[in-house]
C-alpha atoms as a PDB file:
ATOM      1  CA  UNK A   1      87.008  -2.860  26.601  1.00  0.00           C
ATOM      2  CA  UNK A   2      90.887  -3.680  27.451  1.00  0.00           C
ATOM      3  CA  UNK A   3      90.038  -1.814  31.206  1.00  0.00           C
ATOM      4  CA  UNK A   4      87.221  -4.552  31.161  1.00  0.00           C
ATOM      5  CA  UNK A   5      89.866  -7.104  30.816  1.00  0.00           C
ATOM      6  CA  UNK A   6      92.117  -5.152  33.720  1.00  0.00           C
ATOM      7  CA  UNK A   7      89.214  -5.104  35.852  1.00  0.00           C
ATOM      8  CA  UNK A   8      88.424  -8.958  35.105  1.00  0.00           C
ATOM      9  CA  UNK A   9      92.266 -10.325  35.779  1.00  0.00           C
ATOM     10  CA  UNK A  10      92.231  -8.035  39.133  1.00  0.00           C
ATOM     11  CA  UNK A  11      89.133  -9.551  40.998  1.00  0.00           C
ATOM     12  CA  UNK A  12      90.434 -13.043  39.888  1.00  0.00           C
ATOM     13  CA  UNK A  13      94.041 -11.624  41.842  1.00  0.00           C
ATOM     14  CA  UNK A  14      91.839  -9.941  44.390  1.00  0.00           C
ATOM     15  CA  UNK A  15      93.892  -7.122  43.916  1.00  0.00           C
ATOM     16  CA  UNK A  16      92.047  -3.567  44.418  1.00  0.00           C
ATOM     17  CA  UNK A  17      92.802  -2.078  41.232  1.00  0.00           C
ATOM     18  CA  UNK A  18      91.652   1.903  40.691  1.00  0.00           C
ATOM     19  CA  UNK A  19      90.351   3.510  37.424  1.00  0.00           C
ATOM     20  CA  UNK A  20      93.252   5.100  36.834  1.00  0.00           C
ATOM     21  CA  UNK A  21      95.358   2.271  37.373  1.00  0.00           C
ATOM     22  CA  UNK A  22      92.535   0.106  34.896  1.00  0.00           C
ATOM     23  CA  UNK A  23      93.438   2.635  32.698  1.00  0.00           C
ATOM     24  CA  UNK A  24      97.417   2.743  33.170  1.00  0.00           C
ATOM     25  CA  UNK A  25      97.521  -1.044  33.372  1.00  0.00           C
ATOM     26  CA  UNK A  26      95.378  -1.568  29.705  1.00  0.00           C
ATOM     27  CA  UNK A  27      98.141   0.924  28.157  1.00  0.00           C
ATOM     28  CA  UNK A  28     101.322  -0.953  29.468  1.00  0.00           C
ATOM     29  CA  UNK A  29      99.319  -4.645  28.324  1.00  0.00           C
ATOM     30  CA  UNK A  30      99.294  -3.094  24.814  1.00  0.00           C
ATOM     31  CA  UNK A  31     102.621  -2.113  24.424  1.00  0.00           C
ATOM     32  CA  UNK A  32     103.663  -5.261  26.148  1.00  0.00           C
ATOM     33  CA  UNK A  33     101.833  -6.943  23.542  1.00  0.00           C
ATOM     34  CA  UNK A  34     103.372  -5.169  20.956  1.00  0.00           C
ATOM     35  CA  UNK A  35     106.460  -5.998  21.807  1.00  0.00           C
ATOM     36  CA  UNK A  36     106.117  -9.843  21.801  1.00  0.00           C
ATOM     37  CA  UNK A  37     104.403  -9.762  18.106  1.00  0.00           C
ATOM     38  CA  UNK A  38     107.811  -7.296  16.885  1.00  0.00           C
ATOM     39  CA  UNK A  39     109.504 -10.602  18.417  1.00  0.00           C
ATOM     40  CA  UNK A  40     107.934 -12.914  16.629  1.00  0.00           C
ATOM     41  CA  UNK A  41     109.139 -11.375  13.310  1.00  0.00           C
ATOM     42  CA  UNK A  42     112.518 -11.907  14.021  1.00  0.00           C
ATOM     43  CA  UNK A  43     114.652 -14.606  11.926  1.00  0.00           C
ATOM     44  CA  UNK A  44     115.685 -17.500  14.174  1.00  0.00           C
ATOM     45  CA  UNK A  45     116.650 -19.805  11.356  1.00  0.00           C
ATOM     46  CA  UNK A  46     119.348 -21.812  12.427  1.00  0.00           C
ATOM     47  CA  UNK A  47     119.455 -20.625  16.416  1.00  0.00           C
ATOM     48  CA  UNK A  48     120.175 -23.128  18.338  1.00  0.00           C
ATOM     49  CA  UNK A  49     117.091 -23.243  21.314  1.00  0.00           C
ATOM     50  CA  UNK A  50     118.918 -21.028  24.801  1.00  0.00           C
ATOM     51  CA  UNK A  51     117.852 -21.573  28.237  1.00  0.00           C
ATOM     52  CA  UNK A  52     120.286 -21.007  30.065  1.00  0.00           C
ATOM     53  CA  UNK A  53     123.128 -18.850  29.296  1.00  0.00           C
ATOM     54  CA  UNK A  54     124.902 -18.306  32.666  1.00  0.00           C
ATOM     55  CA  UNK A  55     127.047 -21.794  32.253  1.00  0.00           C
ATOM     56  CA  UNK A  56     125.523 -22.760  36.037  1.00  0.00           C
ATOM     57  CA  UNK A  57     124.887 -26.297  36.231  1.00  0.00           C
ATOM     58  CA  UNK A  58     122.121 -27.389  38.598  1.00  0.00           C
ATOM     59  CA  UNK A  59     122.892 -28.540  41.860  1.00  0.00           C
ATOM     60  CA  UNK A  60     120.162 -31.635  42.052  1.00  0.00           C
ATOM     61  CA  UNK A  61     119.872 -34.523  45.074  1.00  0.00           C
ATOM     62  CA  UNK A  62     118.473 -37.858  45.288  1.00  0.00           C
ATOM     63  CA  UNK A  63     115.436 -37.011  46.874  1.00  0.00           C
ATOM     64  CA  UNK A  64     115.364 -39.636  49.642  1.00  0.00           C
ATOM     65  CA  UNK A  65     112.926 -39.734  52.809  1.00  0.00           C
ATOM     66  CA  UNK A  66     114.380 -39.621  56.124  1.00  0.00           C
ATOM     67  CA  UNK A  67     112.250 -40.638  58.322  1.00  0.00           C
ATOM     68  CA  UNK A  68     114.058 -39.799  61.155  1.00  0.00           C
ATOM     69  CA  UNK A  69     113.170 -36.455  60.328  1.00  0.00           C
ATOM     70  CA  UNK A  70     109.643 -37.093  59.502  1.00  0.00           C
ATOM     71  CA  UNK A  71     106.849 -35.823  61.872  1.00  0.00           C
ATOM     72  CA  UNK A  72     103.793 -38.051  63.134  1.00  0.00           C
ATOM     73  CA  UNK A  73     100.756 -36.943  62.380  1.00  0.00           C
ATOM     74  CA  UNK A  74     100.029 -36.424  65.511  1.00  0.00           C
ATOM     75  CA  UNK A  75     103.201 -34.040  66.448  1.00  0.00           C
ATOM     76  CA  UNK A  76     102.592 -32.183  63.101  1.00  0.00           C
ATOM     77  CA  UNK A  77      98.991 -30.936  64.461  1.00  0.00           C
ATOM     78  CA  UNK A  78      99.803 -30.943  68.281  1.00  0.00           C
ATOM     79  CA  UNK A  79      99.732 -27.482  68.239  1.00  0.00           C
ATOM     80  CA  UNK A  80      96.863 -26.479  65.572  1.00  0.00           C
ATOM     81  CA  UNK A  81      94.421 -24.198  66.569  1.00  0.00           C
ATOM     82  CA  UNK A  82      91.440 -26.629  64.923  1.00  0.00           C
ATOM     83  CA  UNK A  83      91.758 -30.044  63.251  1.00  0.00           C
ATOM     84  CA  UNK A  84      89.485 -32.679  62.308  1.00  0.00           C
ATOM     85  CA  UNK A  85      89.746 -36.456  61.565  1.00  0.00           C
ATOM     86  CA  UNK A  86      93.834 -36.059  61.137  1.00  0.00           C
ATOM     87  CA  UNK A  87      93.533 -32.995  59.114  1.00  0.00           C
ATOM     88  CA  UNK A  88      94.187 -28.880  60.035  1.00  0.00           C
ATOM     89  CA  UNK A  89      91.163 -26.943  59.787  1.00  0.00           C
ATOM     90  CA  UNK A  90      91.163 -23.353  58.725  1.00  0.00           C
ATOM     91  CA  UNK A  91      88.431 -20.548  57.775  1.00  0.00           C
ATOM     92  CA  UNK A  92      87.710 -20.069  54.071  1.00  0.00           C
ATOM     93  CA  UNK A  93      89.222 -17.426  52.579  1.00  0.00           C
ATOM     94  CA  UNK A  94      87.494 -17.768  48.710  1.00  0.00           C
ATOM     95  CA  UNK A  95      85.213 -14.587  48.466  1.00  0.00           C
ATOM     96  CA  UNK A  96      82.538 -14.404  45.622  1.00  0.00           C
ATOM     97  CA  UNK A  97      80.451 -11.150  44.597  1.00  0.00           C
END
């Protein structure tokens, strides 16, 4: 059932996944699983919420638009392979079985 689940989460990744590694991958989900419940038994009465414990302060800009630096539309797809109407036109890549 749980290499079901493997299976499942790979095609939706489109990554090729063996039976072995179905199997290997269902055993390491477990015990990650079992790890996060032994966490959830632990007392955090009175913790004070952490989320970041390096001391780093972000580094943050106004996020202002230069248009100096700004392309055209017409620049920005001057050198696509296909467009149409203003827009870049690529090949699907979404496969379905």
């Amino acid at each position: 059932m749980k290499t079901n689940i493997v299976h499942h989460i790979a095609q939706l990744a489109n990554i090729p996944v063996t039976g072995d590694e179905e199997e290997t991958l269902a055993i390491a989900f477990d015990e990650t699983l079992e790890v996060v419940e032994k966490l959830k038994e632990v007392d955090v009465t009175g913790v004070q919420p952490t989320h970041q414990v390096t001391g780093l302060m972000n580094v943050l800009r106004d996020d202002i638009v230069d248009a100096s630096r700004m392309f055209t539309q017409e620049e920005a797809l001057a050198n696509a392979k296909a467009t149409y109407n203003g827009y870049f036109v690529v090949n699907q890549i979404i496969e379905q079985e």
